[in-house]
C-alpha atoms as a PDB file:
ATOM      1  CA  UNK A   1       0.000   0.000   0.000  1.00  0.00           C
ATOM      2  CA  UNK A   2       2.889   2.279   0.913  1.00  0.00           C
ATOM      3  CA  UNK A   3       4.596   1.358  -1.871  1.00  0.00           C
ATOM      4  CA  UNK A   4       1.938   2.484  -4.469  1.00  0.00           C
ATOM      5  CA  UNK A   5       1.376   5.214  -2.383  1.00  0.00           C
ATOM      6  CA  UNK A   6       5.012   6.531  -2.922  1.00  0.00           C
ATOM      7  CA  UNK A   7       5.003   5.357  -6.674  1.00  0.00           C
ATOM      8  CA  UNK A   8       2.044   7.585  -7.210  1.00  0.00           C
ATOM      9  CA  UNK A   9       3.786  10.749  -5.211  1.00  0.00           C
ATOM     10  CA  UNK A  10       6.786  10.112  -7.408  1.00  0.00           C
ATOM     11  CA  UNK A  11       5.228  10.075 -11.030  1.00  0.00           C
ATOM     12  CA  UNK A  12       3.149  13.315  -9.896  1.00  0.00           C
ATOM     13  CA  UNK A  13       6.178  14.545  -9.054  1.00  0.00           C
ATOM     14  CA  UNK A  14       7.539  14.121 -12.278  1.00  0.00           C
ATOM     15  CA  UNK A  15       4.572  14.740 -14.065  1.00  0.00           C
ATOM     16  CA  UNK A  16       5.172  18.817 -12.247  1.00  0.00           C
ATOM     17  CA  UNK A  17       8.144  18.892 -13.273  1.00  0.00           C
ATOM     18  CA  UNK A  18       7.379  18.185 -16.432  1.00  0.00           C
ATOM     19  CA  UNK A  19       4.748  20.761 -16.533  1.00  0.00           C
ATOM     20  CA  UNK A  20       6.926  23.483 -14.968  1.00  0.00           C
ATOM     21  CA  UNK A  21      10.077  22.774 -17.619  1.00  0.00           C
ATOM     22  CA  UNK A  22       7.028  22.819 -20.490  1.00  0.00           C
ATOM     23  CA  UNK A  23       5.474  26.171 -18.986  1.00  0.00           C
ATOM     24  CA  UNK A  24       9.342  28.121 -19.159  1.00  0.00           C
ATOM     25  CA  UNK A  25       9.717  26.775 -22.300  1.00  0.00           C
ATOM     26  CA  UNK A  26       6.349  28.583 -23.615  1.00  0.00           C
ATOM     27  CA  UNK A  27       6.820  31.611 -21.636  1.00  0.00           C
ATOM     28  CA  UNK A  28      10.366  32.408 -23.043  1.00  0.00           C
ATOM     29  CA  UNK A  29       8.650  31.435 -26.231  1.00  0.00           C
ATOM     30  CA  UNK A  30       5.880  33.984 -26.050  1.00  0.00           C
ATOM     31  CA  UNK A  31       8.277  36.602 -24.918  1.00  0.00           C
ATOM     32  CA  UNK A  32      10.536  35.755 -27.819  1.00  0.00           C
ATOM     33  CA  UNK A  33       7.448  36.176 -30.184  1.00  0.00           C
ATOM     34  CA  UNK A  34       6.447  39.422 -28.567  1.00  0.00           C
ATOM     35  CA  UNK A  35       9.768  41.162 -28.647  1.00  0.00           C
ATOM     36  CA  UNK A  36       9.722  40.355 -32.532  1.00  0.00           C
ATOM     37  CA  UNK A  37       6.892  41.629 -32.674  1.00  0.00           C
ATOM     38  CA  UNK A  38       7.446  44.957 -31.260  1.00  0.00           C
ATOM     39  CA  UNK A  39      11.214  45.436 -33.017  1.00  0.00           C
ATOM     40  CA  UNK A  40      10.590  48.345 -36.357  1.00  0.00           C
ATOM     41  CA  UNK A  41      11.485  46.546 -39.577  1.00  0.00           C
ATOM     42  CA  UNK A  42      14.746  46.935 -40.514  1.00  0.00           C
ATOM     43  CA  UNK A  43      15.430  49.871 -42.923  1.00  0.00           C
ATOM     44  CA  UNK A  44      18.815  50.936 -44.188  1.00  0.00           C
ATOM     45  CA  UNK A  45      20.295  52.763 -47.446  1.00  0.00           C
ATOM     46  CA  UNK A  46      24.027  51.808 -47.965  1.00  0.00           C
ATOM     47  CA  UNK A  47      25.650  54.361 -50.940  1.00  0.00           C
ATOM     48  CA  UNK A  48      29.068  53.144 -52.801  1.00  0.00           C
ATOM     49  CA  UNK A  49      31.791  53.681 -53.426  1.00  0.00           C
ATOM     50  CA  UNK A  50      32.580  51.774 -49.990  1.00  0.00           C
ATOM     51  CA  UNK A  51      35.787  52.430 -48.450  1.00  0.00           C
ATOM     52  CA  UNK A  52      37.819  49.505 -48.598  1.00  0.00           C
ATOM     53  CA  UNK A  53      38.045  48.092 -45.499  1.00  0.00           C
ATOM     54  CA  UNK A  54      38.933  44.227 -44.515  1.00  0.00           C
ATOM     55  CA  UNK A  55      35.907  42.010 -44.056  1.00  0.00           C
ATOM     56  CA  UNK A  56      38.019  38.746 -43.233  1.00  0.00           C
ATOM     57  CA  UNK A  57      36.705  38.935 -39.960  1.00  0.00           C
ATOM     58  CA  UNK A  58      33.405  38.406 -41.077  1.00  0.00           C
ATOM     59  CA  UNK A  59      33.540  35.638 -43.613  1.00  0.00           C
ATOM     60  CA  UNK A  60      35.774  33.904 -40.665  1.00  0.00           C
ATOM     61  CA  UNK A  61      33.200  34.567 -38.117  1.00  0.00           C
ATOM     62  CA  UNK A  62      30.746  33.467 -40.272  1.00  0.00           C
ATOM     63  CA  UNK A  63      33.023  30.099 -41.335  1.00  0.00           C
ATOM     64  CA  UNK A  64      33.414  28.954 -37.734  1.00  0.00           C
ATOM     65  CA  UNK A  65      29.670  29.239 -37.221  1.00  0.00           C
ATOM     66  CA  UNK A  66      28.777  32.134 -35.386  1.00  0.00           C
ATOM     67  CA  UNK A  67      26.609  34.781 -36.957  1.00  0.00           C
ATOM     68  CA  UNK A  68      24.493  33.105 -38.703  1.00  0.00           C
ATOM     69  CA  UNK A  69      21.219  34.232 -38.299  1.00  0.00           C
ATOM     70  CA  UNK A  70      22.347  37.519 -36.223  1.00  0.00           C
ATOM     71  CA  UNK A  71      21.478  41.064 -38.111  1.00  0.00           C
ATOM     72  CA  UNK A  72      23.645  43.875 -38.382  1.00  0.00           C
ATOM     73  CA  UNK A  73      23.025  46.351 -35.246  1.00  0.00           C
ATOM     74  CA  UNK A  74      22.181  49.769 -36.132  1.00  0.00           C
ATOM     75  CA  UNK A  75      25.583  51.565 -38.188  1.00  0.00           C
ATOM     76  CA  UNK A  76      27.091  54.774 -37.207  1.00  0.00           C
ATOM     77  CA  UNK A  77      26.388  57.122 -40.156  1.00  0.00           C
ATOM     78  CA  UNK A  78      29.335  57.338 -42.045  1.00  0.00           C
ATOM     79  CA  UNK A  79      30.207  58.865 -45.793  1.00  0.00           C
ATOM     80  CA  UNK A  80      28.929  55.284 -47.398  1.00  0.00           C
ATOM     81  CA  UNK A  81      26.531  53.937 -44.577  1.00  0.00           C
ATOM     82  CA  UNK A  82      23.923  55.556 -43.757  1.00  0.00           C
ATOM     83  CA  UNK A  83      20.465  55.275 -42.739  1.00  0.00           C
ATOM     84  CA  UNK A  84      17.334  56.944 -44.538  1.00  0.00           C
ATOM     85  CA  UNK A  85      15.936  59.614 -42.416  1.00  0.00           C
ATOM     86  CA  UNK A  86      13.501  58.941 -39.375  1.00  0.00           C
ATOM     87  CA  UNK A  87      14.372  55.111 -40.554  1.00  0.00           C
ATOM     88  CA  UNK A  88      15.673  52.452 -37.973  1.00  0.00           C
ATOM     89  CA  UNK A  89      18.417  49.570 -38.847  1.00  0.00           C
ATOM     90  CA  UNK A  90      15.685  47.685 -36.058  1.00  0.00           C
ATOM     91  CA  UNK A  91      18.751  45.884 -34.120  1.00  0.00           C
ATOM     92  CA  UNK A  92      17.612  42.201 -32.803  1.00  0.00           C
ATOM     93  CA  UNK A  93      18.158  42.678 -28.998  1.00  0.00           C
ATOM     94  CA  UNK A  94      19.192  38.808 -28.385  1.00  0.00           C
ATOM     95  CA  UNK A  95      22.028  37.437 -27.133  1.00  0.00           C
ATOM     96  CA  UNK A  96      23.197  36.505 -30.834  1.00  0.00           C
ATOM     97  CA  UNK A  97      23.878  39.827 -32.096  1.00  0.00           C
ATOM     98  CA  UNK A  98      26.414  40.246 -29.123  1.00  0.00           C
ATOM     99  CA  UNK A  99      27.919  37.097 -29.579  1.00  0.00           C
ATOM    100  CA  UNK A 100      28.305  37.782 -33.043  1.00  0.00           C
ATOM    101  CA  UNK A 101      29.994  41.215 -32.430  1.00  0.00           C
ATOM    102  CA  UNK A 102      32.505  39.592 -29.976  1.00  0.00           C
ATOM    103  CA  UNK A 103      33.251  36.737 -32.455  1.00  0.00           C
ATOM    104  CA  UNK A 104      34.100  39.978 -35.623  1.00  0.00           C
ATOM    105  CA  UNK A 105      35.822  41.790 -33.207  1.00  0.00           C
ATOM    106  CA  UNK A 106      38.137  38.728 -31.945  1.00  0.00           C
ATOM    107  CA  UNK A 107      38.499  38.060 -35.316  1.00  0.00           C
ATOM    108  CA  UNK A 108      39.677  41.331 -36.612  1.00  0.00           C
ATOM    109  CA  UNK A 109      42.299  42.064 -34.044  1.00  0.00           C
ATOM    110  CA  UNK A 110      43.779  38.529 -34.887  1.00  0.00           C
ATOM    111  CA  UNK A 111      43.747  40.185 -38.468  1.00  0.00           C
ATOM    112  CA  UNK A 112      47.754  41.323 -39.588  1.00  0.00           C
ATOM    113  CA  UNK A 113      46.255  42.697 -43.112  1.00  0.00           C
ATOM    114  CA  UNK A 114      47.412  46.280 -43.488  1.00  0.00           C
ATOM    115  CA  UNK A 115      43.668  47.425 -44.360  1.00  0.00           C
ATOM    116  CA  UNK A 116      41.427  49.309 -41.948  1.00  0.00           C
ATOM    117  CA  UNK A 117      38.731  47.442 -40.099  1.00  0.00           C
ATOM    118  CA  UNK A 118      35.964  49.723 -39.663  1.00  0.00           C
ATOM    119  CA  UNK A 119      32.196  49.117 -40.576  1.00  0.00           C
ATOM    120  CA  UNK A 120      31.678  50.198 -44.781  1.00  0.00           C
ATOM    121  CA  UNK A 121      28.893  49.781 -47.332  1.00  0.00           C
ATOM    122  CA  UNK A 122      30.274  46.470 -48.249  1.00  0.00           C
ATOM    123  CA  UNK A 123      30.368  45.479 -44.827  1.00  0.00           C
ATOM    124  CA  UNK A 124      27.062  46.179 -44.220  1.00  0.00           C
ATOM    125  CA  UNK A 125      26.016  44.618 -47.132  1.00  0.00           C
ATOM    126  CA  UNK A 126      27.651  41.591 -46.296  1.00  0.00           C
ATOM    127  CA  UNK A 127      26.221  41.385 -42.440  1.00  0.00           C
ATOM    128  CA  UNK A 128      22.273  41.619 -43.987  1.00  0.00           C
ATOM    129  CA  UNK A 129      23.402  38.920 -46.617  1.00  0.00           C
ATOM    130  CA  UNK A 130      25.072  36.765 -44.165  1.00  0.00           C
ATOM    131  CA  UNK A 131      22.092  36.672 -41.794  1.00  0.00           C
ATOM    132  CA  UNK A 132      20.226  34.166 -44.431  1.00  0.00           C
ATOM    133  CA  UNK A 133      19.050  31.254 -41.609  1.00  0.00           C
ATOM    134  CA  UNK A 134      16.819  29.136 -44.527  1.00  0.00           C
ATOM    135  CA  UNK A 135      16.664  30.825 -47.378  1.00  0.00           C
ATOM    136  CA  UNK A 136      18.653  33.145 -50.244  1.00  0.00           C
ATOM    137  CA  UNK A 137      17.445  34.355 -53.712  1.00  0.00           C
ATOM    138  CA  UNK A 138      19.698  36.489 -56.391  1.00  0.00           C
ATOM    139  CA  UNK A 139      18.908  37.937 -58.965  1.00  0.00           C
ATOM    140  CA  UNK A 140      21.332  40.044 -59.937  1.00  0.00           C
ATOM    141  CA  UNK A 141      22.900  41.395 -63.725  1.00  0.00           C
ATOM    142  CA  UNK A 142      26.758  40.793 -63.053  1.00  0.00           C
ATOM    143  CA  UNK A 143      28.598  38.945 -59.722  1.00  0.00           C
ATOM    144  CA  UNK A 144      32.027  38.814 -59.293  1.00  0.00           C
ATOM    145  CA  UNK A 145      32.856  40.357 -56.053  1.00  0.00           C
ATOM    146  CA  UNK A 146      35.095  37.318 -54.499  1.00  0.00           C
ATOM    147  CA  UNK A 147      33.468  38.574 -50.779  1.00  0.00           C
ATOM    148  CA  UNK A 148      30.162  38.292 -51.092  1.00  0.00           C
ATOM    149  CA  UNK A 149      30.940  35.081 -53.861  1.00  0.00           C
ATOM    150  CA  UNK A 150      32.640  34.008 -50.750  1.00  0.00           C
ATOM    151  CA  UNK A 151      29.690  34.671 -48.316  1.00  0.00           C
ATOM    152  CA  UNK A 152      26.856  32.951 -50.633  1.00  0.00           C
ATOM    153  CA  UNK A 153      29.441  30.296 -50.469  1.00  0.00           C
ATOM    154  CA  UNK A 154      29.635  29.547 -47.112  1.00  0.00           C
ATOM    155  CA  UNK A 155      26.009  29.568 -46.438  1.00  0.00           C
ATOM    156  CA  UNK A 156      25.141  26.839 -49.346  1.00  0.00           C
ATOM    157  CA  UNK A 157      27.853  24.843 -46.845  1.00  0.00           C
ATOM    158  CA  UNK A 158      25.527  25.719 -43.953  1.00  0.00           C
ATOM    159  CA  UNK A 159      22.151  24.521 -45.486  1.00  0.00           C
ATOM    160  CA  UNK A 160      20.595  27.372 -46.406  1.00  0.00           C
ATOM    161  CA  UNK A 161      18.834  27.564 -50.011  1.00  0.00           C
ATOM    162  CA  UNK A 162      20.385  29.538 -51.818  1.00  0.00           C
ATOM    163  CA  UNK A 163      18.855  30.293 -56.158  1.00  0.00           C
ATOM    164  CA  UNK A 164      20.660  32.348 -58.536  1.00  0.00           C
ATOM    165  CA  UNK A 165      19.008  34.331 -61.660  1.00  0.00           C
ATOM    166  CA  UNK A 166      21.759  36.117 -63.503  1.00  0.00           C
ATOM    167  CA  UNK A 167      22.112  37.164 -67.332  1.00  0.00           C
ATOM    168  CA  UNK A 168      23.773  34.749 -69.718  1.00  0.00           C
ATOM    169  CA  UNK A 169      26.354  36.989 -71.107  1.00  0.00           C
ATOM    170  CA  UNK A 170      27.999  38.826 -67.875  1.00  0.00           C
ATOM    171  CA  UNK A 171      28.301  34.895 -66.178  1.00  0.00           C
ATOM    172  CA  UNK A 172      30.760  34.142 -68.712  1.00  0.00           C
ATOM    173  CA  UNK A 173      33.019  36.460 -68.066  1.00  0.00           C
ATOM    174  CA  UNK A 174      36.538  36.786 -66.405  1.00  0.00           C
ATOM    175  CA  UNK A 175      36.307  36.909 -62.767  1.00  0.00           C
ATOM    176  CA  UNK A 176      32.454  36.228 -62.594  1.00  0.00           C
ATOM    177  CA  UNK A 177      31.499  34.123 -59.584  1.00  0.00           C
ATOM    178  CA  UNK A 178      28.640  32.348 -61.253  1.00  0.00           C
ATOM    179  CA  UNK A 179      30.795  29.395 -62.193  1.00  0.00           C
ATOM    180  CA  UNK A 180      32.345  28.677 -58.864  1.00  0.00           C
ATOM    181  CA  UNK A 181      28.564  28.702 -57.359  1.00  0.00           C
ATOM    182  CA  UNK A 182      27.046  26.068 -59.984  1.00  0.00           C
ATOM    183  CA  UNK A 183      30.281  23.852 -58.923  1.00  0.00           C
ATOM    184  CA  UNK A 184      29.600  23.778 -55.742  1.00  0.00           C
ATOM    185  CA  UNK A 185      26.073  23.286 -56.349  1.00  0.00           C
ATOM    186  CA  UNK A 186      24.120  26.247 -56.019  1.00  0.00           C
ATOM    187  CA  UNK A 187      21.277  26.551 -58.323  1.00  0.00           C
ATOM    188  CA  UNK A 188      21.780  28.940 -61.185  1.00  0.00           C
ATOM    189  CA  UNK A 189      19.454  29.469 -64.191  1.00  0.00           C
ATOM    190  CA  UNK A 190      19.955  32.267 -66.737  1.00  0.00           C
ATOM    191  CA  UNK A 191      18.238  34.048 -69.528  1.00  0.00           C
ATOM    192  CA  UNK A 192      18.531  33.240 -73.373  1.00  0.00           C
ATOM    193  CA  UNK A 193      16.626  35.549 -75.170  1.00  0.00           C
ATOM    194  CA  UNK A 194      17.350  38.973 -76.509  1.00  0.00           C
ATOM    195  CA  UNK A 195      17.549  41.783 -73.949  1.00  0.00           C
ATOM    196  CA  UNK A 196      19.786  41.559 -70.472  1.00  0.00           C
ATOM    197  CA  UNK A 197      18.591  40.311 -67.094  1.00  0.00           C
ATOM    198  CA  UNK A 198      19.348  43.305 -65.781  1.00  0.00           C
ATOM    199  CA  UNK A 199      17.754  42.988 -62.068  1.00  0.00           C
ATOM    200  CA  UNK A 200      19.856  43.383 -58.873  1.00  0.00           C
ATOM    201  CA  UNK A 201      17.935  42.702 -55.804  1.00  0.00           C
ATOM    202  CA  UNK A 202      18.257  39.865 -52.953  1.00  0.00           C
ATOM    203  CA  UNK A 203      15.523  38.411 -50.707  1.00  0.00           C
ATOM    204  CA  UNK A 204      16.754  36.934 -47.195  1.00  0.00           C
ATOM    205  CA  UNK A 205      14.615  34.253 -45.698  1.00  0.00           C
ATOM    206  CA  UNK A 206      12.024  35.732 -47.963  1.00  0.00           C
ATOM    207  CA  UNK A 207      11.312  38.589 -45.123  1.00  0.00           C
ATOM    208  CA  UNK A 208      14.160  41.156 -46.256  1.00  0.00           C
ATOM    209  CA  UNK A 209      14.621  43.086 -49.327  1.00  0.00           C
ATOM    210  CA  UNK A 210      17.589  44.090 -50.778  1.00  0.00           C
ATOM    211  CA  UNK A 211      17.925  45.863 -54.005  1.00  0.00           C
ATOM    212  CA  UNK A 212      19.350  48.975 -55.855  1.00  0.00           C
ATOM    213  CA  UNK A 213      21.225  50.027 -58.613  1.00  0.00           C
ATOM    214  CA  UNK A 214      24.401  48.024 -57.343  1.00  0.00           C
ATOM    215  CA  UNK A 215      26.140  45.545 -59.220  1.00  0.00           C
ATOM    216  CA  UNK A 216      27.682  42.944 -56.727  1.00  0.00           C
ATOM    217  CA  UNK A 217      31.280  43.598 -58.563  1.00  0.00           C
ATOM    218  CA  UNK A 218      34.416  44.898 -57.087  1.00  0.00           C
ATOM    219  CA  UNK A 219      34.434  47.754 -59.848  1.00  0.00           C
ATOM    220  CA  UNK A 220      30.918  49.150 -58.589  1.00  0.00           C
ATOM    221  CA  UNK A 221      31.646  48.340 -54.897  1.00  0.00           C
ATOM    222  CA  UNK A 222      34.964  50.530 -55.140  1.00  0.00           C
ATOM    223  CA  UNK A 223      34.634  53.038 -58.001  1.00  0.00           C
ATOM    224  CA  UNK A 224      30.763  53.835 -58.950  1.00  0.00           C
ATOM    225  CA  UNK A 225      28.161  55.909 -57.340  1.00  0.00           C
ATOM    226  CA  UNK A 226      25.620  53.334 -56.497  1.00  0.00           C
ATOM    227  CA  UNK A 227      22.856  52.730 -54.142  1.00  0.00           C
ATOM    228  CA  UNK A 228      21.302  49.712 -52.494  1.00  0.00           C
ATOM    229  CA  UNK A 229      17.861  49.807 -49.535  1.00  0.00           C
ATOM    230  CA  UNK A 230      17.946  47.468 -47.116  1.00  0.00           C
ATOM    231  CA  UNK A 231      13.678  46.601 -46.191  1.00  0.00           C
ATOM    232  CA  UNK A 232      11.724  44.178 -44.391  1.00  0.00           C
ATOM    233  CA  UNK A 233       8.126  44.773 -45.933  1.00  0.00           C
ATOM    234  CA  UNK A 234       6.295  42.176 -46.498  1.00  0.00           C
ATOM    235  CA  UNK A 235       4.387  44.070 -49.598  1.00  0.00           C
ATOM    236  CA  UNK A 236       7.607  44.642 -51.483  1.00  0.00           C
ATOM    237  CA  UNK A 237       9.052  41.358 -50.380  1.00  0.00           C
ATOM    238  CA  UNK A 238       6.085  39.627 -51.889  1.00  0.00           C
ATOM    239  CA  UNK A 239       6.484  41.895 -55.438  1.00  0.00           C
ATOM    240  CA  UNK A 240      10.115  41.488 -55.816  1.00  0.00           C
ATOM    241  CA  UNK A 241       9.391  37.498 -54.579  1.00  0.00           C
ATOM    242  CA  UNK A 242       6.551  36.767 -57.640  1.00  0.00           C
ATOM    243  CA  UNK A 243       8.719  38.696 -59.827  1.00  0.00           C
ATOM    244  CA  UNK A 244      12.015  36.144 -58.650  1.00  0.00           C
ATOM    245  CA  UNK A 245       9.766  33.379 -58.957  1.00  0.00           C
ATOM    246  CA  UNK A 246       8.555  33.924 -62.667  1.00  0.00           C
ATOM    247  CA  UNK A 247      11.794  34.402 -64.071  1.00  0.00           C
ATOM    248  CA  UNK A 248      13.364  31.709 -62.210  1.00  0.00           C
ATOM    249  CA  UNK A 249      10.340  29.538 -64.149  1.00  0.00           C
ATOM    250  CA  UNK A 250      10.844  30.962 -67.716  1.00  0.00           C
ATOM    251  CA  UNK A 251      14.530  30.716 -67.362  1.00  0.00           C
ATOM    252  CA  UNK A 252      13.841  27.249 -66.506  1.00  0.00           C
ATOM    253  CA  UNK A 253      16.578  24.717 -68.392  1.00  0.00           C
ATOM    254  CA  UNK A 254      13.776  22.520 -70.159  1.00  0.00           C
ATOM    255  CA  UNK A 255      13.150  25.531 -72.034  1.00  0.00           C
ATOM    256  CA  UNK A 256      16.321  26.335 -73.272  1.00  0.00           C
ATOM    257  CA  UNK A 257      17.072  26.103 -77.560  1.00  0.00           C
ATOM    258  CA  UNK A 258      20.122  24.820 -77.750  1.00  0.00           C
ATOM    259  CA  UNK A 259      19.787  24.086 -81.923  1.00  0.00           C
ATOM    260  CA  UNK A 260      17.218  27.077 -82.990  1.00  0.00           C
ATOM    261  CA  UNK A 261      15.488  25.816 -86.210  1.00  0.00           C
ATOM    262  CA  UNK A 262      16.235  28.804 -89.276  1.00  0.00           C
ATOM    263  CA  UNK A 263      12.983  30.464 -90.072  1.00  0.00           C
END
């Protein structure tokens, strides 16, 4: 009798526990939620040329499997980086963002290259692309910029989806990073027809927009007078998303004419 008696204190005993570990779990969920919630949608405006400034510490951050995930926090204005006016970079408040700031900054004073390390354009650019957690579409005219080739690289190694729409006659040439994608088996279709797929805009996790008159090549990055916005909107998301989605179907590969009959 005392036995069962016992037995029954002990699996009730359990069974709170249980209930207690279940109930933190959904309260630091719902807090979670709420603070996501309440954070303004990210808005920034980057303007090139960017200085030229060393993003090793990034890519290596990045490579040993820290940032992923973690947003930029809000950027200093600077003479490339700044922010629109009365708009907010809408800096995630978790624990991630500050691990990810102590894992660049280690990183960069380990760094013996003789460029600066400051924050730039391109290093902005390159914190919003490398925040991808599930999902990356490009569409994007010319790419050859070995950084952000390198950046799209390492999250395909990650797991995150990564699809490329870029124009058949800028992939081919010197220095383009279109080729080094499709071998290491990133998706890539292209146009055929007449005219240039002249788009440049990413979606991240299909929540943030980037896009702008920016070429992802070293030559714009460094030498043109370029712009690219930084949104999270889910009205232009969706727009620039359809739009992604039917070229990425006409530029399909079963459609391709590889022996065009002579009229």
């Amino acid at each position: 009798m005392w036995r069962l008696r016992w037995q029954t204190l002990g699996l009730a005993a359990v069974s709170l526990g249980l209930a207690l570990e279940t109930l933190g779990f959904l309260v630091g969920w719902l807090r979670q939620q709420r603070r996501r919630r309440h954070r303004p949608p990210r808005r920034e405006v980057l303007f090139f040329p960017s200085q030229v400034t060393c993003t090793e510490a990034l890519l290596q951050a990045q490579r040993q499997g820290g940032p992923q995930g973690a947003a930029p926090a809000p950027a200093a204005a600077g003479p490339d980086c700044r922010r629109s006016p009365g708009a907010t970079a809408g800096a995630a408040t978790s624990a991630a963002v500050a691990a990810a700031q102590t894992t660049v900054s280690s990183a960069a004073s380990s760094c013996l290259c003789p460029l600066p390390h400051g924050e730039s354009s391109l290093s902005r650019l390159l914190q919003y692309v490398l925040s991808a957690r599930s999902s990356l579409e490009l569409c994007l005219f010319a790419f050859s910029n070995p950084q952000l080739g390198r950046a799209v690289h390492l999250l395909h190694q990650q797991g995150v989806r990564i699809r490329v729409v870029t124009d058949c006659d800028y992939m081919a040439l010197n220095g383009s990073q279109i080729g080094r994608l499709r071998k290491a088996g990133i998706q890539v279709r292209h146009d055929q027809g007449a005219g240039y797929m002249h788009h440049k805009f990413a979606i991240v996790d299909k929540k943030m927009l980037i896009t702008g008159s920016l070429n992802w090549t070293t030559q714009a990055i460094q030498n043109n007078r370029e712009n690219v916005l930084i949104v999270e909107d889910e009205e232009y998301v969706r727009l620039f998303l359809e739009e992604f989605e039917r070229i990425w179907e006409e530029f399909n590969p079963v459609n391709y004419t590889f022996f065009p009959q002579r009229k």
